[in-house]
Protein backbone atom coordinates (compact mmCIF):
# COMPACT_ATOMS: atom_id res chain seq x y z
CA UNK A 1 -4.15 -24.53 6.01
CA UNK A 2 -4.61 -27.89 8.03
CA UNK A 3 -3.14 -28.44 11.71
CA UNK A 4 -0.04 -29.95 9.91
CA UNK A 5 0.65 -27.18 7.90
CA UNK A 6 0.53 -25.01 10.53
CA UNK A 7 2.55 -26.87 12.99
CA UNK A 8 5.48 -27.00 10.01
CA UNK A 9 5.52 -23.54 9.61
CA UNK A 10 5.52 -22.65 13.75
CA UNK A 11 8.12 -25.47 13.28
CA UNK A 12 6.33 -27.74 16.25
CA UNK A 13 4.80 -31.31 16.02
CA UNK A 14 1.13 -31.13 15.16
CA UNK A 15 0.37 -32.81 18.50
CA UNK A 16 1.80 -29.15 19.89
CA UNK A 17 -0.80 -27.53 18.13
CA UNK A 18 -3.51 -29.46 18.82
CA UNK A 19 -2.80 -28.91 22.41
CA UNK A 20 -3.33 -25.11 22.07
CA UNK A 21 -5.98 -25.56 19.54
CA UNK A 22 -7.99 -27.44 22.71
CA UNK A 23 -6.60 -24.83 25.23
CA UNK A 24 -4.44 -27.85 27.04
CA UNK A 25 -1.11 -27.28 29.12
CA UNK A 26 2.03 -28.64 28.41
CA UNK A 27 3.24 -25.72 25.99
CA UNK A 28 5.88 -23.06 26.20
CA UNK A 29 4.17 -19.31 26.45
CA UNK A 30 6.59 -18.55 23.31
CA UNK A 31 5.26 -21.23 21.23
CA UNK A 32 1.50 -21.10 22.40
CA UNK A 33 1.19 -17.48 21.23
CA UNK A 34 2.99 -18.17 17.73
CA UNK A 35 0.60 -21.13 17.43
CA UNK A 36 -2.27 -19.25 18.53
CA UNK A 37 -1.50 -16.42 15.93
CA UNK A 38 -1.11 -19.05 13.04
CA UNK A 39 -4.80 -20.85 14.01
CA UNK A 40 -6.67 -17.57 14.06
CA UNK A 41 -4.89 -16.34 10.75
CA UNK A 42 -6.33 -19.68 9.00
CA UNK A 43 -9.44 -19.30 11.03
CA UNK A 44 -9.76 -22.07 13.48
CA UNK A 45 -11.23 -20.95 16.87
CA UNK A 46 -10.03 -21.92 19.86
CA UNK A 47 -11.63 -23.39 23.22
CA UNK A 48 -12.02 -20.83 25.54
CA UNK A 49 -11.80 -23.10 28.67
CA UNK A 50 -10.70 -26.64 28.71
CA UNK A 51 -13.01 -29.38 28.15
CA UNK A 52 -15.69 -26.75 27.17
CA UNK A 53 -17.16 -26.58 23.56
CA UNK A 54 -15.32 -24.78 20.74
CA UNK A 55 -16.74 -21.20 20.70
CA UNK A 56 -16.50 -17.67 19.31
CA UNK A 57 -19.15 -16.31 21.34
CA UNK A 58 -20.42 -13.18 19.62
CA UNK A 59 -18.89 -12.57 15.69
CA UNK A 60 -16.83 -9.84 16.20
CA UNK A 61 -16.43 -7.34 13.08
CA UNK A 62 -13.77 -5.29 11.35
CA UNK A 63 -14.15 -1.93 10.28
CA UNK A 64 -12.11 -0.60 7.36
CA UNK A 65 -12.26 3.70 8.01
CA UNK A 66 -10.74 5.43 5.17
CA UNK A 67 -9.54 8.69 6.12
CA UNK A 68 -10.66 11.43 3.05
CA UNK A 69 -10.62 15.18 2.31
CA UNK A 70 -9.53 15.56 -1.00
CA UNK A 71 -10.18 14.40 -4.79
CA UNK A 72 -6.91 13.02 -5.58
CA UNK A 73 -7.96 9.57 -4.83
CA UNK A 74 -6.43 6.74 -6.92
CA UNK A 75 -9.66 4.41 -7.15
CA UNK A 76 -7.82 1.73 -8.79
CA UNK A 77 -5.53 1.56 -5.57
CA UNK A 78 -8.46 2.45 -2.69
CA UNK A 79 -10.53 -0.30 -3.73
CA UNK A 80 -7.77 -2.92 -4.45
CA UNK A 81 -7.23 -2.66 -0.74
CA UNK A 82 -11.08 -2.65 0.47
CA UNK A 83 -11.54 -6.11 -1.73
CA UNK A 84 -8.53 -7.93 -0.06
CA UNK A 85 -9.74 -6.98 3.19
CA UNK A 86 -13.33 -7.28 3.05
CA UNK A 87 -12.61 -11.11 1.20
CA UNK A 88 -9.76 -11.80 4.16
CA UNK A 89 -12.67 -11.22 7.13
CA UNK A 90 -14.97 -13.12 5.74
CA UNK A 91 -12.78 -15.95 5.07
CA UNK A 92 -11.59 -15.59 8.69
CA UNK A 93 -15.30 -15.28 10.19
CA UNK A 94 -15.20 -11.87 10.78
CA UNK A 95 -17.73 -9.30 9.80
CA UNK A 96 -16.75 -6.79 7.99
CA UNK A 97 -17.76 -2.42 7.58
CA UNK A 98 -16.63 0.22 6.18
CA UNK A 99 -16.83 4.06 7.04
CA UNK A 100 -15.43 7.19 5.62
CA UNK A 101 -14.69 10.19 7.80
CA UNK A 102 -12.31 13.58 7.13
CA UNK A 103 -9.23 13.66 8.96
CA UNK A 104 -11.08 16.06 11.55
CA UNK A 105 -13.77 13.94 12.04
CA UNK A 106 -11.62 11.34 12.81
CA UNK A 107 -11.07 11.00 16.60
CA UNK A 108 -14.90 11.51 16.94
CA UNK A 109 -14.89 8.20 14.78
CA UNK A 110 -12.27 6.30 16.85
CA UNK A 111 -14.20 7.65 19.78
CA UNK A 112 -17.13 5.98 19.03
CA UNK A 113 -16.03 2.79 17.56
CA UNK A 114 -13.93 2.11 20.84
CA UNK A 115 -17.49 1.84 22.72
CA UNK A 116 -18.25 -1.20 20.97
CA UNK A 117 -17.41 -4.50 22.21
CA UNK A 118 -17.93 -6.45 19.36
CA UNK A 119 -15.26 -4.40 17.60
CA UNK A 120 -12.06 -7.25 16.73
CA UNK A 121 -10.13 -3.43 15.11
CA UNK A 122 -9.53 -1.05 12.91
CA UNK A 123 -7.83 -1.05 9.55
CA UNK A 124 -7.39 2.79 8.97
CA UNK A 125 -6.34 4.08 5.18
CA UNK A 126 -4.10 6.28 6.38
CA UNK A 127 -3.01 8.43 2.82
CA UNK A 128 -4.25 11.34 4.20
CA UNK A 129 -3.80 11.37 7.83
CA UNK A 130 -1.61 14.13 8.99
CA UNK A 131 0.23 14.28 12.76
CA UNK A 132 -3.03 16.05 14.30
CA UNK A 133 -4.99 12.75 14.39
CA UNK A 134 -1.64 11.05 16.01
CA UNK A 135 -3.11 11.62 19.65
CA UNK A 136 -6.37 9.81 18.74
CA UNK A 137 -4.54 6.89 17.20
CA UNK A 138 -2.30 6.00 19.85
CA UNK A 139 -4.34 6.67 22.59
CA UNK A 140 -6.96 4.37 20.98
CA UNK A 141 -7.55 1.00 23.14
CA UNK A 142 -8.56 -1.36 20.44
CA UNK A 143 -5.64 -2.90 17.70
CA UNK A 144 -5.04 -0.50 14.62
CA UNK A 145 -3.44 -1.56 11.75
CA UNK A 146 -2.94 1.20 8.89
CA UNK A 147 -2.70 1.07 5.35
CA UNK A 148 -0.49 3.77 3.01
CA UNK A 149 0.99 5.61 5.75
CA UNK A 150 2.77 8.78 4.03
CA UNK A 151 6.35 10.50 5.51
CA UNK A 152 7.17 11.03 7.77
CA UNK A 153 4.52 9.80 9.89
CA UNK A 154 4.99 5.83 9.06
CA UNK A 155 7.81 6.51 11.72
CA UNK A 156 5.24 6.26 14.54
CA UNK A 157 4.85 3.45 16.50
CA UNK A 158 2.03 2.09 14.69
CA UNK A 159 1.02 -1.59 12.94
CA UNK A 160 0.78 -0.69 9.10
CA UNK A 161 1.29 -2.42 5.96
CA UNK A 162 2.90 -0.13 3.33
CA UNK A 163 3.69 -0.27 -0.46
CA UNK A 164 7.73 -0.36 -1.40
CA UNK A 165 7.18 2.94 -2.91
CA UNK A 166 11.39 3.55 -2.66
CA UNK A 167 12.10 0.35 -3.88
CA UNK A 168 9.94 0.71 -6.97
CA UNK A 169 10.80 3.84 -8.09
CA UNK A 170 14.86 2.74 -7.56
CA UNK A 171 14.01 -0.42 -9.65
CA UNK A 172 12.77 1.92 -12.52
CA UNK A 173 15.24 3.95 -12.42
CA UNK A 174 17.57 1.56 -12.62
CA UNK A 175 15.53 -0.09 -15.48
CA UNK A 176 15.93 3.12 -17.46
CA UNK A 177 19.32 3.73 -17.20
CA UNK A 178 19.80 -0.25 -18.24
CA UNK A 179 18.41 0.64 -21.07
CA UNK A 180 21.03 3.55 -21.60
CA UNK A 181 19.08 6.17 -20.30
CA UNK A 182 20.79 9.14 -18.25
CA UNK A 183 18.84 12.41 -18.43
CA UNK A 184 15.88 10.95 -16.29
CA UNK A 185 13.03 13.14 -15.43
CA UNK A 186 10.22 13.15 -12.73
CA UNK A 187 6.48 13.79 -12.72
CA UNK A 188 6.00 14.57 -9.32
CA UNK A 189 2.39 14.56 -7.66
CA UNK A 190 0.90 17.97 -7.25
CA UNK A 191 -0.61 16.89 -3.69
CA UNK A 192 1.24 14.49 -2.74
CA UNK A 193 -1.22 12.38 -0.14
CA UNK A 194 0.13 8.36 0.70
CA UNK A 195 3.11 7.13 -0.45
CA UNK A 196 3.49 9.91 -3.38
CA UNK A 197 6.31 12.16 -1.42
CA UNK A 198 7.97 9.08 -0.76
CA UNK A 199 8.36 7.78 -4.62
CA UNK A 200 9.48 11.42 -5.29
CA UNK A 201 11.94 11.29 -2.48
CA UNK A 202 12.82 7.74 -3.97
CA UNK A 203 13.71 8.98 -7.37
CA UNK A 204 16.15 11.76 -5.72
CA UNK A 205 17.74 9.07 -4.18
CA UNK A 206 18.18 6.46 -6.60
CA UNK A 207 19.59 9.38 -8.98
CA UNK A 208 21.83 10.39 -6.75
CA UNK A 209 23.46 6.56 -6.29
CA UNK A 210 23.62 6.35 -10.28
CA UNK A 211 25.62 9.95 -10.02
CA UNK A 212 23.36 11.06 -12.45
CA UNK A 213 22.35 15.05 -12.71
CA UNK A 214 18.99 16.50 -11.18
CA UNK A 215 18.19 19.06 -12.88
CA UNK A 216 16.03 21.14 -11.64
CA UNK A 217 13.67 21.92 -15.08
CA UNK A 218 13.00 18.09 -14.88
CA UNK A 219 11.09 17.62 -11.74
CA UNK A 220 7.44 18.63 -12.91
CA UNK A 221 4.55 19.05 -10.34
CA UNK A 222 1.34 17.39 -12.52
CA UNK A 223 -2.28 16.95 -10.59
CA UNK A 224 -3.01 13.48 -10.29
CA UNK A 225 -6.63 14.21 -12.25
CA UNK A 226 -5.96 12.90 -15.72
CA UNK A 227 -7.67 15.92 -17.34
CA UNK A 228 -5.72 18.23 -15.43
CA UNK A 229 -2.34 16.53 -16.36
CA UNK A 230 -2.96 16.79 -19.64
CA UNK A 231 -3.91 20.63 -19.70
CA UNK A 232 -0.49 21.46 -17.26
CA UNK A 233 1.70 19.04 -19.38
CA UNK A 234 0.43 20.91 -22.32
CA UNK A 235 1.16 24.38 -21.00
CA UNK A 236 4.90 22.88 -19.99
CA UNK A 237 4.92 21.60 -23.39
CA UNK A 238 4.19 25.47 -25.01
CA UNK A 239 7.98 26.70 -23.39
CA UNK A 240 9.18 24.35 -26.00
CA UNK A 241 11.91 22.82 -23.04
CA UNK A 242 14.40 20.43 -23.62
CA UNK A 243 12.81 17.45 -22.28
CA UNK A 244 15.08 14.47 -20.94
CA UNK A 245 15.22 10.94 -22.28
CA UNK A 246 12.82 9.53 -20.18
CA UNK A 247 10.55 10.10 -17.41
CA UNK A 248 9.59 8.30 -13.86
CA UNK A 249 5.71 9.69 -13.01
CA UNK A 250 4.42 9.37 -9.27
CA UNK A 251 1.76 7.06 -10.56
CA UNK A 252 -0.15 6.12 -13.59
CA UNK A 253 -2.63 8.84 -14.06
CA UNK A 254 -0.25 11.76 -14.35
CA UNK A 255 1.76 9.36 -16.72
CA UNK A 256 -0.95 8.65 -18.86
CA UNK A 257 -2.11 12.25 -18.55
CA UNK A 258 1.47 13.58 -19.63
CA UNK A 259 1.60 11.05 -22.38
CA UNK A 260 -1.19 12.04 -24.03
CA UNK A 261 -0.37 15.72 -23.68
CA UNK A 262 2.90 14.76 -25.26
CA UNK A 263 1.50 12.91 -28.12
CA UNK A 264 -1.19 15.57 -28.84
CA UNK A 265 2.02 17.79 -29.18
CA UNK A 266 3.74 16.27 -31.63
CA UNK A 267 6.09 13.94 -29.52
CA UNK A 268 5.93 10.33 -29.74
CA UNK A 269 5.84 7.94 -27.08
CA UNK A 270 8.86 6.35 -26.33
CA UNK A 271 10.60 7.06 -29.55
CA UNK A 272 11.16 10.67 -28.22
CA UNK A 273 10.60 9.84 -24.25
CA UNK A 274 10.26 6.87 -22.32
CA UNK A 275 7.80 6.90 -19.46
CA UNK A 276 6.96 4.50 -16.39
CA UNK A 277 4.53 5.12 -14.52
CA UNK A 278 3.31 3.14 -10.63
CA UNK A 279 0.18 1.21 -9.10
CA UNK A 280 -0.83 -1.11 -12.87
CA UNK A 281 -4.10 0.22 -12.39
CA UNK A 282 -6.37 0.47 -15.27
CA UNK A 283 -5.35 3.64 -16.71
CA UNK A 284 -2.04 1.71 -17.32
CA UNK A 285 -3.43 -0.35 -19.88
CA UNK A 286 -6.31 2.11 -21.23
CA UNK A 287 -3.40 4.26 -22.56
CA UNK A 288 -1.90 4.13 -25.74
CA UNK A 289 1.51 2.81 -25.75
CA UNK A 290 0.36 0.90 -22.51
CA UNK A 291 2.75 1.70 -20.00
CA UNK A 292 5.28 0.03 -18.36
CA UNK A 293 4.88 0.18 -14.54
CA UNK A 294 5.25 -0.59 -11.20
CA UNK A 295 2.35 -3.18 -9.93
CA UNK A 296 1.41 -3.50 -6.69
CA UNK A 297 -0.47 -5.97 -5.30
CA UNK A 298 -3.40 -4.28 -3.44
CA UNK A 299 -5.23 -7.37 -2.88
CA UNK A 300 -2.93 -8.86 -0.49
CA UNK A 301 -2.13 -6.03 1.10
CA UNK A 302 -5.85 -5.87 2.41
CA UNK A 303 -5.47 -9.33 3.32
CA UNK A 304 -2.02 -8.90 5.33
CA UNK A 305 -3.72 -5.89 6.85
CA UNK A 306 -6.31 -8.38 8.32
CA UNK A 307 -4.10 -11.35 9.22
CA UNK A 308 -2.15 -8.67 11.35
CA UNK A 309 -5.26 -7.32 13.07
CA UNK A 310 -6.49 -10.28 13.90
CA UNK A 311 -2.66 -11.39 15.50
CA UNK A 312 -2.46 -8.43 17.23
CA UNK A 313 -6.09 -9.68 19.11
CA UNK A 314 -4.29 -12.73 20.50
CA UNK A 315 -0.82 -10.92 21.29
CA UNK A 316 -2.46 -7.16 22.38
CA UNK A 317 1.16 -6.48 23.68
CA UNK A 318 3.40 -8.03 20.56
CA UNK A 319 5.81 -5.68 18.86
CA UNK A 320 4.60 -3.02 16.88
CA UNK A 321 5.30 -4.57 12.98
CA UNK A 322 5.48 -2.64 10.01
CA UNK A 323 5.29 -4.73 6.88
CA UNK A 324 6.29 -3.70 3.39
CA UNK A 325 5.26 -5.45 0.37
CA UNK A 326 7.37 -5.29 -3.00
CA UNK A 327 6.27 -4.04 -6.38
CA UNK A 328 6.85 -5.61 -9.33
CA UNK A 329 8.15 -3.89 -12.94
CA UNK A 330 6.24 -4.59 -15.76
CA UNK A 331 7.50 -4.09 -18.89
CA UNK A 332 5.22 -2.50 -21.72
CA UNK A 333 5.46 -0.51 -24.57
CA UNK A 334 6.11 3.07 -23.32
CA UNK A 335 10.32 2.55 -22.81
CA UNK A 336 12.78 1.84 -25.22
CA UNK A 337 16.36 1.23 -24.99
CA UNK A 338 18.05 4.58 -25.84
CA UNK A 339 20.07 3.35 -28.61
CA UNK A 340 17.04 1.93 -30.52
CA UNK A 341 16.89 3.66 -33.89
């Protein structure tokens, strides 16, 4: 982004941003730190003292620390986020690391890392943080931004970039009952780390607006393993239940797993149930019908994750912000419109 581009989007002449590009007076405190948060974001560097020589002095460095403890991990989603980030630093002249710790071993971790001073922050992958690490995080000193923070904790006052898990799921919802669609089922996650609880919560809700039933033989609990989804769909599948019309899964494993189960029991896929399924990883399209789905883009929420970290460096006292980024349906072959013969 060139100096004009930035000074139309802080809405200031270019000679404004120039001035606080060279560290010169003459601008409002207001305007010098939205300025100032723009230039690093598009990774100028700024003079440290007037009529001295632009400088960074040492490279500072990023460390991405995803929190981990159990083998429910959606890859697909993980490293979306690690690629976004890691390309965003180095774009922005920042190194860039990465370290994995349990959430016990956590605040020995923070402890650490706060020791260093060529630490910029921390982007912290928060799916399976629970309120014990809290203390750690907000005593830390250095900027935190987290990534996938699950209910209820994302109520903290912490910097975090989250997925619109209860928009999604109420746009699918919606989608299905478009389509005609009114007995609407739910794979929910069996551990439910991230943003999973929060989809499930999603789909009680956006039921619940449509006046549409709940019932109770409907919700399903499915490991997010795809092996293991198919076995437990399978052994729901032996009670020989009524199933409803369609389906909403937590994400696309246990909707591929489920699918697969159903199809192995004689059901067909969506002639007999529709299914959607969340994240458009790669199981999404490995599947056969590929499903329709909720994408997210994982990339950019790496890269927002960054740009806020490095804001937060030249505002340490801004407002804590808490960014959500939308999901987009994508329509495959795994729904149908109910009246379809």
């Amino acid at each position: 982004m060139t100096v004009r581009e930035i000074a139309k989007r802080a809405g200031v002449a270019a000679s404004t941003v120039s001035l606080v590009l060279n560290n010169k007076p003459g601008v409002r405190k207001e305007t010098r730190e939205k300025v100032t948060a723009l230039l690093l974001e598009n990774g100028y560097r700024l003079r440290e003292n007037v009529g001295q020589p632009l400088t960074h002095g040492e490279i500072k460095f990023i460390r991405y620390v995803a929190v981990n403890h159990s083998r429910e991990r959606n890859e697909d989603f993980f490293v979306g986020l690690l690629n976004g980030a890691e390309r965003r630093s180095h774009q922005l002249g920042y190194k860039f690391s990465l370290s994995s710790a349990t959430p016990e071993q956590l605040p020995g971790l923070l402890s650490t890392l706060e020791k260093q001073s060529d630490l910029l922050g921390i982007l912290l992958l928060a799916s399976e943080l629970s309120d014990d690490q809290l203390p750690a995080l907000l005593s830390f000193s250095r900027p935190i931004v987290t990534l996938d923070m699950p209910l209820p904790l994302e109520h903290y006052p912490l910097n975090g970039i989250n997925t619109d898990n209860s928009g999604g799921i109420f746009r699918a919802v919606q989608y299905l009952y478009a389509l005609g669609h009114r007995s609407i089922g739910f794979f929910r996650a069996e551990t439910e780390i991230g943003g999973l609880y929060a989809r499930y919560v999603a789909y009680c809700n956006a039921m619940q607006t449509l006046h549409l039933d709940i019932p109770e033989d409907f919700i399903l609990r499915i490991d997010p393993q795809y092996e293991v989804a198919i076995r437990q769909m399978h052994s729901y599948l032996a009670t020989r239940p009524l199933l409803p019309t369609a389906f909403v899964a937590a994400n696309d494993i246990i909707a591929a797993g489920c699918v697969r189960a159903l199809q192995q029991s004689g059901y067909q896929v969506p002639q007999d149930v529709s299914i959607i399924g969340f994240d458009d990883g790669a199981m999404s399209t490995f599947v056969s019908p590929p499903l329709t789905t909720l994408r997210i883009n994982r990339a950019r929420s790496g890269e927002l994750a960054v740009e806020r970290l490095i804001a937060l460096n030249t505002v340490p006292q801004d407002v804590v912000v808490k960014s959500t980024i939308s999901v987009s349906l994508i329509e495959r072959e795994s729904t149908r419109p109910l009246s379809d013969a």
